[in-house]
PDB file of N, CA and C in Angstrom:
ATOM      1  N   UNK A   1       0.826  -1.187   0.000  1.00  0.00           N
ATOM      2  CA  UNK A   1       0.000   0.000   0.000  1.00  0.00           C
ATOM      3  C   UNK A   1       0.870   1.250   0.000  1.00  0.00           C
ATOM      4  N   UNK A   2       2.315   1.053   0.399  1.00  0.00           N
ATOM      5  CA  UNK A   2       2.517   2.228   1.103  1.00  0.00           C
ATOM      6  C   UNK A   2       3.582   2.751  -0.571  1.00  0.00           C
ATOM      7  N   UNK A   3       3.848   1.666  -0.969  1.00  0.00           N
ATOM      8  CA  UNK A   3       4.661   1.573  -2.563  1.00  0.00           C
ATOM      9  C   UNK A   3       3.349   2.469  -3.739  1.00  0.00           C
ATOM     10  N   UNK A   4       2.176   2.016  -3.665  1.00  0.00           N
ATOM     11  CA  UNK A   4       1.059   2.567  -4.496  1.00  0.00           C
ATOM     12  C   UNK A   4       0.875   4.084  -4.074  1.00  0.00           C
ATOM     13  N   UNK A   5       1.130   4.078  -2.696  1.00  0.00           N
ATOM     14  CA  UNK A   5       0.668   5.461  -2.455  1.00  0.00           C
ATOM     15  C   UNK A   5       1.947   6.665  -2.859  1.00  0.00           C
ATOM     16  N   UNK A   6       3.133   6.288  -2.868  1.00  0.00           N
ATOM     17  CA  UNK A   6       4.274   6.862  -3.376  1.00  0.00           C
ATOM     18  C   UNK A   6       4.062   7.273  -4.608  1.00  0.00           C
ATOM     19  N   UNK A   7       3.711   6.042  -5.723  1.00  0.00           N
ATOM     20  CA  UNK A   7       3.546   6.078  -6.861  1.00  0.00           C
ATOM     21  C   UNK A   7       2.437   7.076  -7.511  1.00  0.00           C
ATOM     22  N   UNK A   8       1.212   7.162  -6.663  1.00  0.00           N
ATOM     23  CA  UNK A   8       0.636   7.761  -6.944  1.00  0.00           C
ATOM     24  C   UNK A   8       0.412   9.545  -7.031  1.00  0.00           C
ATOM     25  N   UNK A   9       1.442   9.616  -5.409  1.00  0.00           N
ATOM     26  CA  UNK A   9       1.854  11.322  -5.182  1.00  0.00           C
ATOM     27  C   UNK A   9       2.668  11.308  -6.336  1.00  0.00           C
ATOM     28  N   UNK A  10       3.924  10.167  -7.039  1.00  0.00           N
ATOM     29  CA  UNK A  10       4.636  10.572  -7.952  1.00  0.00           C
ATOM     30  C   UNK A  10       4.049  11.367  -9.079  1.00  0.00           C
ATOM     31  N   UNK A  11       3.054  10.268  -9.405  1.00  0.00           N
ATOM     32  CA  UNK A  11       2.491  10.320 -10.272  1.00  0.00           C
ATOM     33  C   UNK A  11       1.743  11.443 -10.928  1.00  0.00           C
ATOM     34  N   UNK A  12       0.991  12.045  -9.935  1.00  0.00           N
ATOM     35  CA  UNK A  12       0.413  13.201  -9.604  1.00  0.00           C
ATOM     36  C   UNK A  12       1.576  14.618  -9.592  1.00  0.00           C
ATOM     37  N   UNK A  13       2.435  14.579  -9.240  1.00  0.00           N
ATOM     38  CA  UNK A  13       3.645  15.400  -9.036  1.00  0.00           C
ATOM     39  C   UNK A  13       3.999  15.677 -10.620  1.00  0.00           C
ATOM     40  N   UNK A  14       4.256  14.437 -11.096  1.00  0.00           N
ATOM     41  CA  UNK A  14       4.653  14.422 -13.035  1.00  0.00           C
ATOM     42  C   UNK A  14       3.481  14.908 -13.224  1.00  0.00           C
ATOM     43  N   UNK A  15       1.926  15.109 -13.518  1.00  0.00           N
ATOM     44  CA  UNK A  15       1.451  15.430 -14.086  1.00  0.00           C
ATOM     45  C   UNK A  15       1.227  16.813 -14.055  1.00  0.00           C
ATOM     46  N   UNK A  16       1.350  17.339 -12.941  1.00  0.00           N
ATOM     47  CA  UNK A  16       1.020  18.433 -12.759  1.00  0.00           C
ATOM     48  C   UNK A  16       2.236  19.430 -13.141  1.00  0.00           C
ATOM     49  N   UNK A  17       3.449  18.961 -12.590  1.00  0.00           N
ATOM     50  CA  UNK A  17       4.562  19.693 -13.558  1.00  0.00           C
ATOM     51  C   UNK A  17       4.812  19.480 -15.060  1.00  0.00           C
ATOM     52  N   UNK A  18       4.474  18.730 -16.033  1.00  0.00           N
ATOM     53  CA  UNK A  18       3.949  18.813 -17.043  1.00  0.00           C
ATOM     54  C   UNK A  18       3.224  19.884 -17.619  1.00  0.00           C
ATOM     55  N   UNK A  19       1.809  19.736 -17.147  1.00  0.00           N
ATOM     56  CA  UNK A  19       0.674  20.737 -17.402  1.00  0.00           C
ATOM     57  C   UNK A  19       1.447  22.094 -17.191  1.00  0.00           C
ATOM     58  N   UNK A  20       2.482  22.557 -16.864  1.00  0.00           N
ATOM     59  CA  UNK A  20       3.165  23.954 -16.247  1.00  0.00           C
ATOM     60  C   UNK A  20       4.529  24.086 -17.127  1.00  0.00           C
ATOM     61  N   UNK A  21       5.086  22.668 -17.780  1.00  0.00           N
ATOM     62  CA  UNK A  21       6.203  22.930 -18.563  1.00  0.00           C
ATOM     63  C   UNK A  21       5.987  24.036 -20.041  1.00  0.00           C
ATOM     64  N   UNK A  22       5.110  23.817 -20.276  1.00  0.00           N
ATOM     65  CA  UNK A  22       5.072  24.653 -21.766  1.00  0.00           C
ATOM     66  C   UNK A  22       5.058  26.063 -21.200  1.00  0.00           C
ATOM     67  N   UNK A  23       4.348  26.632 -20.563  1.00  0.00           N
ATOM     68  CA  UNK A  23       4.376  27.745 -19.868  1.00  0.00           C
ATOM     69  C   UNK A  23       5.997  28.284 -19.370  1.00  0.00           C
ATOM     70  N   UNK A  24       6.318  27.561 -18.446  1.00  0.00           N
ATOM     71  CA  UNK A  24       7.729  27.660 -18.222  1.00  0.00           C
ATOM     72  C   UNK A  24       8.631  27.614 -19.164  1.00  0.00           C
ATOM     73  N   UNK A  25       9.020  26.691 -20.086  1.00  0.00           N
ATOM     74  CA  UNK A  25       9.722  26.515 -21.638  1.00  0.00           C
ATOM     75  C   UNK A  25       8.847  28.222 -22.419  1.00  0.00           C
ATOM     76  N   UNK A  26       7.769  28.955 -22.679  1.00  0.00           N
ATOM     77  CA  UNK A  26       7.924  29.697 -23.165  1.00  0.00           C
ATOM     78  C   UNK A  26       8.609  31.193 -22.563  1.00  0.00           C
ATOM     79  N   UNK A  27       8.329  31.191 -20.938  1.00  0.00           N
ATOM     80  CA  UNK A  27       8.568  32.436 -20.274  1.00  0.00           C
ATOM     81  C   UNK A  27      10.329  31.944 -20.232  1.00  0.00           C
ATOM     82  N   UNK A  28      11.006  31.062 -20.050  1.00  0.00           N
ATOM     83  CA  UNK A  28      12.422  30.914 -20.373  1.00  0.00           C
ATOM     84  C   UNK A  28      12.896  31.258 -21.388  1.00  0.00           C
ATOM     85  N   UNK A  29      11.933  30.812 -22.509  1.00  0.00           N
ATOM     86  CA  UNK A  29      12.392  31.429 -24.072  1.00  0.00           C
ATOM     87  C   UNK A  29      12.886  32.750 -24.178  1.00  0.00           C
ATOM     88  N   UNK A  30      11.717  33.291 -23.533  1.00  0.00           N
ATOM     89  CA  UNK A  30      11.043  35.016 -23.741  1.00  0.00           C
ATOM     90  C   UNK A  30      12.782  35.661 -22.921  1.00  0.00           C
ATOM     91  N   UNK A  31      12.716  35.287 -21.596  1.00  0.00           N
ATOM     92  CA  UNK A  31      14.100  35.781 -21.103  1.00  0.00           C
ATOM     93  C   UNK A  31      15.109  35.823 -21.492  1.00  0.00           C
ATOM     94  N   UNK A  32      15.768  34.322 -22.140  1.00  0.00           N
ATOM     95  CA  UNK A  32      16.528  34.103 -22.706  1.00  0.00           C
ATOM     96  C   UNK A  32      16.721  34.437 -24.374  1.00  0.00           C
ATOM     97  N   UNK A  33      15.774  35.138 -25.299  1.00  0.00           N
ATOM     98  CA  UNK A  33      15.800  35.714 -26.167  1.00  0.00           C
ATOM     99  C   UNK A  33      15.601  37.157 -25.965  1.00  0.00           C
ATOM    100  N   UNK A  34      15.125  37.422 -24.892  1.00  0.00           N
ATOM    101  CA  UNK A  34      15.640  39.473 -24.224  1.00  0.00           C
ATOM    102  C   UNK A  34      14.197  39.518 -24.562  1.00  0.00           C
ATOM    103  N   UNK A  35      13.120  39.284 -25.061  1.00  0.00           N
ATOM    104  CA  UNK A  35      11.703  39.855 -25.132  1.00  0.00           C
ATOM    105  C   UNK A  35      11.063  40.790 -24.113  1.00  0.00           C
ATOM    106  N   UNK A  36      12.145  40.061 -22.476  1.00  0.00           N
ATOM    107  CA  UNK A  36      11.400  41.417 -21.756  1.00  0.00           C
ATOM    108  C   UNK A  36      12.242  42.451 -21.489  1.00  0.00           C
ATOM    109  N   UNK A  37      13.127  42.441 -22.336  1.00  0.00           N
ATOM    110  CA  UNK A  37      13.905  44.269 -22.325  1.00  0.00           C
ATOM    111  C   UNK A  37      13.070  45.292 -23.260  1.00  0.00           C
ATOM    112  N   UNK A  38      11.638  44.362 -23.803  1.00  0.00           N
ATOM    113  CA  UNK A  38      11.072  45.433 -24.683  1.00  0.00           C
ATOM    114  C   UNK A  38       9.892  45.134 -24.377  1.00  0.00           C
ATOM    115  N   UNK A  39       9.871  44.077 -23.887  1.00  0.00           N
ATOM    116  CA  UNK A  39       8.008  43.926 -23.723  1.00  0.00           C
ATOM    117  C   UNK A  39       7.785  43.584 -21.914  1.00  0.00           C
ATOM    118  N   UNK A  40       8.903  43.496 -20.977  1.00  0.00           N
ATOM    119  CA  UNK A  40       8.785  43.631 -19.734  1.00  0.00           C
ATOM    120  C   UNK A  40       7.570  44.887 -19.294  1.00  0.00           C
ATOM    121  N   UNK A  41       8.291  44.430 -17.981  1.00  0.00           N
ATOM    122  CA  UNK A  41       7.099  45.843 -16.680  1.00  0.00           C
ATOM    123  C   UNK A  41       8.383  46.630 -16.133  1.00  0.00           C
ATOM    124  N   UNK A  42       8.660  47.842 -16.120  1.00  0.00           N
ATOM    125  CA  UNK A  42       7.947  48.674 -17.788  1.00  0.00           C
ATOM    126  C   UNK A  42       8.650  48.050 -19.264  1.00  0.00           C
ATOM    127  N   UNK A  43       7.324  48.828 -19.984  1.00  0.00           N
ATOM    128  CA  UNK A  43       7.819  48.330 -21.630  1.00  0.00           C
ATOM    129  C   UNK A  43       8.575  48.854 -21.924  1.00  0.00           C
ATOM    130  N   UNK A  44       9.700  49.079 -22.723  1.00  0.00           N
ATOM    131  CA  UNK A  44      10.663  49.953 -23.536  1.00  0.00           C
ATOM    132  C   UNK A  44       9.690  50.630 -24.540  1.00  0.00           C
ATOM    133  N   UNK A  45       9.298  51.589 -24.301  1.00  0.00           N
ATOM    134  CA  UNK A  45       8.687  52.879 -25.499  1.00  0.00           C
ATOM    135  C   UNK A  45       7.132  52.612 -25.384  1.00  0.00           C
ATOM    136  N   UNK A  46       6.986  52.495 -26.973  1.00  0.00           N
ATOM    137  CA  UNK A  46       5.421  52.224 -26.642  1.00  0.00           C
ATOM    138  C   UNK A  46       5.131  50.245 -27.500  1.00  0.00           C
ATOM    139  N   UNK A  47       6.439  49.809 -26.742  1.00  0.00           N
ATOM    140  CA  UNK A  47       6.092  48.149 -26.677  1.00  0.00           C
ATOM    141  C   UNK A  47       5.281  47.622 -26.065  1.00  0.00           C
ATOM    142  N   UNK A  48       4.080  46.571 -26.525  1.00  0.00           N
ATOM    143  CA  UNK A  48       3.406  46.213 -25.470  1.00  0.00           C
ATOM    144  C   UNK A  48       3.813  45.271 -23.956  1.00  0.00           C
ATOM    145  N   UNK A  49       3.104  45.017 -23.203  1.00  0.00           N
ATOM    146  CA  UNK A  49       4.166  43.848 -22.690  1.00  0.00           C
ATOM    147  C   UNK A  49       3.651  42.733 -22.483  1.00  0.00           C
ATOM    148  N   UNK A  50       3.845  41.747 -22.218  1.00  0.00           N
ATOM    149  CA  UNK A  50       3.873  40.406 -22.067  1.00  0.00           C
ATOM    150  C   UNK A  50       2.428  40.253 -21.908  1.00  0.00           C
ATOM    151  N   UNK A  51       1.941  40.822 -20.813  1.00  0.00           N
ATOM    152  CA  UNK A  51       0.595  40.344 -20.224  1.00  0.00           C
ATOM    153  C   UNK A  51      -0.305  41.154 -21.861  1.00  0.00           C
ATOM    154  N   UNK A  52      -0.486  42.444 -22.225  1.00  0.00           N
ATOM    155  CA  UNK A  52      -0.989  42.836 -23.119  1.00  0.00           C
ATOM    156  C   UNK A  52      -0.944  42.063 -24.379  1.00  0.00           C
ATOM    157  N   UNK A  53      -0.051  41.732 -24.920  1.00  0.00           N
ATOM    158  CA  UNK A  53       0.215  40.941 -25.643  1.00  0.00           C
ATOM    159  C   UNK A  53      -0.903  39.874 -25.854  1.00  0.00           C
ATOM    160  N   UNK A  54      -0.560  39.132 -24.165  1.00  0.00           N
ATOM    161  CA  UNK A  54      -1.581  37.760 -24.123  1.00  0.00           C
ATOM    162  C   UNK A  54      -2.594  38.620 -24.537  1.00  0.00           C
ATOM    163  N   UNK A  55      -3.236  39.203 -23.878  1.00  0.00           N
ATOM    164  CA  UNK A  55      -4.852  39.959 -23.990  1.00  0.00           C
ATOM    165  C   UNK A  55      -5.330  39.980 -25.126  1.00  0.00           C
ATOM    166  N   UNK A  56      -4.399  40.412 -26.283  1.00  0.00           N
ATOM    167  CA  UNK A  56      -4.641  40.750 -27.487  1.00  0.00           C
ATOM    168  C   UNK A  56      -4.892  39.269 -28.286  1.00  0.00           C
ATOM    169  N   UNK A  57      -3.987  38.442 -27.941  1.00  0.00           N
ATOM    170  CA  UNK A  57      -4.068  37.740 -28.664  1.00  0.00           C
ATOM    171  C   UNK A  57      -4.769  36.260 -27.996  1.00  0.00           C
ATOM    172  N   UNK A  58      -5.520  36.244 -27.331  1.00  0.00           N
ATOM    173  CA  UNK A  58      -6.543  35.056 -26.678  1.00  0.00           C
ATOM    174  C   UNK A  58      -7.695  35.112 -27.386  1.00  0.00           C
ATOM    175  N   UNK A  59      -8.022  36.401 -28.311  1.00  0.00           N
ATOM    176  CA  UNK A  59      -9.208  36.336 -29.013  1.00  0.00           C
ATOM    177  C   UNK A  59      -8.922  35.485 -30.177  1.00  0.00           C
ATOM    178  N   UNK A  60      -7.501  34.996 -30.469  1.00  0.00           N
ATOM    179  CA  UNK A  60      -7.029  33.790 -31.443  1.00  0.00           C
ATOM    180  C   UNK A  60      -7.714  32.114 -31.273  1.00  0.00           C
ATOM    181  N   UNK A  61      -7.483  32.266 -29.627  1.00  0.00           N
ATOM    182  CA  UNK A  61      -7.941  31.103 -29.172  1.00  0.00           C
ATOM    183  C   UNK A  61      -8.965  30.078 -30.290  1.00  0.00           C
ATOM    184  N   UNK A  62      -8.745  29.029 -30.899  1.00  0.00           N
ATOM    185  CA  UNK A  62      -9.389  28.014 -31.735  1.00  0.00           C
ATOM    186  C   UNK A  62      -9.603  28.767 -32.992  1.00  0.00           C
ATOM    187  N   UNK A  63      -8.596  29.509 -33.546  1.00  0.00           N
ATOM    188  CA  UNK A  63      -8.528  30.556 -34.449  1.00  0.00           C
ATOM    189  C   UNK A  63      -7.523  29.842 -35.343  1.00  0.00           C
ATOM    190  N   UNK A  64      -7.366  28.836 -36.224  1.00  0.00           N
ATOM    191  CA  UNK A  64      -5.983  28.144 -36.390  1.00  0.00           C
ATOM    192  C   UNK A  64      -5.593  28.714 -37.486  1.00  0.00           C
ATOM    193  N   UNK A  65      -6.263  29.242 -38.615  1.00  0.00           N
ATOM    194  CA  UNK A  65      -5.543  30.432 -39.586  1.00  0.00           C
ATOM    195  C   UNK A  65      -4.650  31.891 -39.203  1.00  0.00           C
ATOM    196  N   UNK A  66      -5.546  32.190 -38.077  1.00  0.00           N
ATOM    197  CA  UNK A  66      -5.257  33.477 -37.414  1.00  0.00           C
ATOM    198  C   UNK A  66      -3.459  33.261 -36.867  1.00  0.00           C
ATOM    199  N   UNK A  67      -3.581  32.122 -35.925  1.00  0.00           N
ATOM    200  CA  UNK A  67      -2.641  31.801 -35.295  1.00  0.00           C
ATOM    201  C   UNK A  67      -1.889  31.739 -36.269  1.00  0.00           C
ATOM    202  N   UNK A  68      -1.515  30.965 -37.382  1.00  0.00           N
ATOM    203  CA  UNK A  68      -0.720  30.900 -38.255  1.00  0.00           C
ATOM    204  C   UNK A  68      -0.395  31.514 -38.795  1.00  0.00           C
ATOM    205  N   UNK A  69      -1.189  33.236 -39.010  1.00  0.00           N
ATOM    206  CA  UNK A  69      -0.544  34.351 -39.736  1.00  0.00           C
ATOM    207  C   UNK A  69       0.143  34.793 -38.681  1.00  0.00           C
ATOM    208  N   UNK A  70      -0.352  35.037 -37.361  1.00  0.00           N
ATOM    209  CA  UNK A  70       0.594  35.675 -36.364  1.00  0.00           C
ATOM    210  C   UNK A  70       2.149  34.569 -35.886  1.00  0.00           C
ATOM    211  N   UNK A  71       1.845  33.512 -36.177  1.00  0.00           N
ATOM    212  CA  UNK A  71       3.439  32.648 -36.376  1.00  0.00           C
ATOM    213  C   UNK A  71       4.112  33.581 -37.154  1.00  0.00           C
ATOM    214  N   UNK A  72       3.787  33.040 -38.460  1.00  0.00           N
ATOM    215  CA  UNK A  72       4.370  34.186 -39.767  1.00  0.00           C
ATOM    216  C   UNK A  72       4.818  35.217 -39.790  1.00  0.00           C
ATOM    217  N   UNK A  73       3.875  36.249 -39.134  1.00  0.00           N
ATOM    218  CA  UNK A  73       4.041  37.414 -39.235  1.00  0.00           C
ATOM    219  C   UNK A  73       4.784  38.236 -37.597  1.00  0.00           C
ATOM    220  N   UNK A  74       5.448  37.259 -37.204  1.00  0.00           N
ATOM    221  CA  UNK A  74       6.217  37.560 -36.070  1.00  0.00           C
ATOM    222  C   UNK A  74       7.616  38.105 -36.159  1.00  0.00           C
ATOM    223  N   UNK A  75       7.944  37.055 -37.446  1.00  0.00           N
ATOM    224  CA  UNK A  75       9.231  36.819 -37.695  1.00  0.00           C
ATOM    225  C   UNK A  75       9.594  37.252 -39.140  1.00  0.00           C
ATOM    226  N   UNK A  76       8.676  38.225 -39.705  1.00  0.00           N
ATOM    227  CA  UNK A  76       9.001  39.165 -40.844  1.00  0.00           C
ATOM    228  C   UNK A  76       9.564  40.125 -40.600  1.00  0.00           C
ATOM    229  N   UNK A  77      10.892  40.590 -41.290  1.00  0.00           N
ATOM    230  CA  UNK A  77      11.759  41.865 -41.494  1.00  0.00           C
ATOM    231  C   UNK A  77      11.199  43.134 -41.135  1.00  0.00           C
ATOM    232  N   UNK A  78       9.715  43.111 -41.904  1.00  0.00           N
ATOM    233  CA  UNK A  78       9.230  44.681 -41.996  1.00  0.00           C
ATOM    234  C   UNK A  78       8.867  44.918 -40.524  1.00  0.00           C
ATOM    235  N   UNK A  79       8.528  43.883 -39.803  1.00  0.00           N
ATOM    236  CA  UNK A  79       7.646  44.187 -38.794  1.00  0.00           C
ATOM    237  C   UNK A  79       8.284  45.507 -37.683  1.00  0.00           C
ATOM    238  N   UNK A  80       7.433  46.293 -37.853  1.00  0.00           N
ATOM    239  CA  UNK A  80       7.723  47.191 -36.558  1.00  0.00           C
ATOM    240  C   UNK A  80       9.252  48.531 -36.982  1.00  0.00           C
ATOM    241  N   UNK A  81       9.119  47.844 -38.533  1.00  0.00           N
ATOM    242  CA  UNK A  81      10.648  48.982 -38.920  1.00  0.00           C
ATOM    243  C   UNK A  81      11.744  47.391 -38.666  1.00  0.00           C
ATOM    244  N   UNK A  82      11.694  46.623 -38.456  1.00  0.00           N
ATOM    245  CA  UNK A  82      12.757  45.447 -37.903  1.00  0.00           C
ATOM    246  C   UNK A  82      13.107  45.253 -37.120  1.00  0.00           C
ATOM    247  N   UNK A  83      12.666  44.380 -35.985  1.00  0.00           N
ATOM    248  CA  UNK A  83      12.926  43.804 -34.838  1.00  0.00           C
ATOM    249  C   UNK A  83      14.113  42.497 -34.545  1.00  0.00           C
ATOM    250  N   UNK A  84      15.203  42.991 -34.711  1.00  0.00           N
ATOM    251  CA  UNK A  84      16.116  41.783 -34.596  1.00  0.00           C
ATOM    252  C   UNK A  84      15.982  40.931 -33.776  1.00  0.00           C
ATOM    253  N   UNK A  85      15.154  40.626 -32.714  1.00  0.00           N
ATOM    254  CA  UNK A  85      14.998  39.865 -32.119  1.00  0.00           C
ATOM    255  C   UNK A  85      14.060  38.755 -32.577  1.00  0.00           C
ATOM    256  N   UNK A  86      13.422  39.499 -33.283  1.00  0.00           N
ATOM    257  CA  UNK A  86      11.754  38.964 -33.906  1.00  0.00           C
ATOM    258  C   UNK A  86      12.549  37.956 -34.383  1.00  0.00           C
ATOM    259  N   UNK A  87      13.403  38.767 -35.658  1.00  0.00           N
ATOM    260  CA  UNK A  87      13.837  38.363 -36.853  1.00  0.00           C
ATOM    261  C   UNK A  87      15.016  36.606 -36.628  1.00  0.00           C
ATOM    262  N   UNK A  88      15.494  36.767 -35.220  1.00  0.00           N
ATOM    263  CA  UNK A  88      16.525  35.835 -34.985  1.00  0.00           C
ATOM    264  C   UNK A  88      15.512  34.798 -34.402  1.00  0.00           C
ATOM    265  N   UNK A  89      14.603  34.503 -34.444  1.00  0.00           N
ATOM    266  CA  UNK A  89      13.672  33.531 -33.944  1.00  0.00           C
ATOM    267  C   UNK A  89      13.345  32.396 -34.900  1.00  0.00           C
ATOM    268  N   UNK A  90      13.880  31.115 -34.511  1.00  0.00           N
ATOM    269  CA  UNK A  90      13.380  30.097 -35.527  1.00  0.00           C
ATOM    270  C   UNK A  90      11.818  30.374 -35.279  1.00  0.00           C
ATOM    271  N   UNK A  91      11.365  29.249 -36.898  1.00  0.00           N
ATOM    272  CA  UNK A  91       9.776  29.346 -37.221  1.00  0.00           C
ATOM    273  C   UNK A  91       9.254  28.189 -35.597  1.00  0.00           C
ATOM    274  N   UNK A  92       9.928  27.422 -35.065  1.00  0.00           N
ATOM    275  CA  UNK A  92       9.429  26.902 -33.765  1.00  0.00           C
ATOM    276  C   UNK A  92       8.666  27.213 -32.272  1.00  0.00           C
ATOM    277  N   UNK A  93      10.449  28.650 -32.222  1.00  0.00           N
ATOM    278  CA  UNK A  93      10.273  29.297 -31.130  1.00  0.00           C
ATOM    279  C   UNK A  93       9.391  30.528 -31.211  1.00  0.00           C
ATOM    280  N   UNK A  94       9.450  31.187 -32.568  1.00  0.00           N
ATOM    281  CA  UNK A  94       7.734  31.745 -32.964  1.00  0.00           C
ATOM    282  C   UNK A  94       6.512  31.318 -32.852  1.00  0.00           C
ATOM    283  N   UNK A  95       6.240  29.394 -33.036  1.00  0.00           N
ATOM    284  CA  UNK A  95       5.408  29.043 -33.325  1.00  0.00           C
ATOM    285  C   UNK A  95       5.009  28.837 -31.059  1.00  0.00           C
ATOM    286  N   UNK A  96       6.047  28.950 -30.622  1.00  0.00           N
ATOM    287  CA  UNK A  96       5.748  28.358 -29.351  1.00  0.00           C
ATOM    288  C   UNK A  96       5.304  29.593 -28.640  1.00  0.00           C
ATOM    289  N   UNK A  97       5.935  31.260 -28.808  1.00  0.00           N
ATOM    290  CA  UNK A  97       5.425  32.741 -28.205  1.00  0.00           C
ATOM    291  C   UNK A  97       4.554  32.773 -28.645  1.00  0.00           C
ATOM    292  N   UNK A  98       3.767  32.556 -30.129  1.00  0.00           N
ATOM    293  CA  UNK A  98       2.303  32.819 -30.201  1.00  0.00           C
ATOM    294  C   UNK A  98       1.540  31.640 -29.771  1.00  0.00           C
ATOM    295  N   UNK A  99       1.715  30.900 -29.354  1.00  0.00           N
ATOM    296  CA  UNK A  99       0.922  29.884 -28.649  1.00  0.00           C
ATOM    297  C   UNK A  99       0.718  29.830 -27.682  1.00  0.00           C
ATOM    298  N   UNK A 100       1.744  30.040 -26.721  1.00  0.00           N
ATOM    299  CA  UNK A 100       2.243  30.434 -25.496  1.00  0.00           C
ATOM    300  C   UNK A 100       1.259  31.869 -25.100  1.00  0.00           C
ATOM    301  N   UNK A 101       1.166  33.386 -25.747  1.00  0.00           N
ATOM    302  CA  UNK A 101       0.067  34.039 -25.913  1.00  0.00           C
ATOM    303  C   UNK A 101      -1.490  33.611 -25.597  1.00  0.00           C
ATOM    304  N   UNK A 102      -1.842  33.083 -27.117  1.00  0.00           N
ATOM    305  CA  UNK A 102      -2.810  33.002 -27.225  1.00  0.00           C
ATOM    306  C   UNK A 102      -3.699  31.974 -25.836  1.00  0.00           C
ATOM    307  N   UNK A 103      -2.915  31.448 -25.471  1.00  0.00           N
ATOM    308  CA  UNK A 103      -3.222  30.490 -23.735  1.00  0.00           C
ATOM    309  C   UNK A 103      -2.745  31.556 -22.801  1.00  0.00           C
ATOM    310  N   UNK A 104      -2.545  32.927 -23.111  1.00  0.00           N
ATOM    311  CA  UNK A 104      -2.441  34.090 -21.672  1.00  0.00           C
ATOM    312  C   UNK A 104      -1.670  34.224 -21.497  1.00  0.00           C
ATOM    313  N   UNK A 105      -0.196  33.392 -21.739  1.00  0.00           N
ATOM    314  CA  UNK A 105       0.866  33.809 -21.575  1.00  0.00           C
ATOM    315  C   UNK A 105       1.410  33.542 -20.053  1.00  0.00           C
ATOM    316  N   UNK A 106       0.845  32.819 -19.643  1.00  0.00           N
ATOM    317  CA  UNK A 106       1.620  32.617 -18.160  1.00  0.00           C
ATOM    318  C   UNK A 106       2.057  31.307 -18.201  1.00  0.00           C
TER     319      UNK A 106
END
């Protein structure tokens, strides 16, 4: 009994840190690619930030064209006059900040 009951807090422990990894894997991204030296609290200029961002973009939610232009259109040259940061983003780690968004961003 006392082996099942281990297994089961384990068990429970993996799932729930799971359900929290994608979240974590995107806000690591975001740091580790500088996103919040422009989209932090405060924003740099008139950048939005992180939480705004989400806001804007949850109305994507089960939107799967939408989502896919904002993949796209993350990581285009023109955007914004050129965002080198944008621009140094594989199509993955784009595909994971607007996803990461559109679920609120936390």
């Amino acid at each position: 009994m006392k082996n099942a009951t281990g297994r089961l807090a384990t068990g429970i422990a993996l799932a729930l840190a799971l359900t929290t990894l994608p979240a974590l894997a995107s806000m690591n991204l975001a740091l580790d690619k500088g996103c919040l030296s422009c989209h932090g609290s405060p924003p740099r200029g008139k950048a939005p930030t992180i939480a705004q961002l989400a806001e804007r973009y949850a109305s994507l939610k089960g939107q799967e064209t939408q989502i896919e232009g904002k993949i796209e259109h993350l990581r285009e040259h023109h955007l914004f006059g050129g965002v080198p940061a944008h621009e140094r983003l594989s199509a993955e780690e784009a595909e994971r900040f607007v996803r990461w968004l559109v679920d609120g961003g936390r």
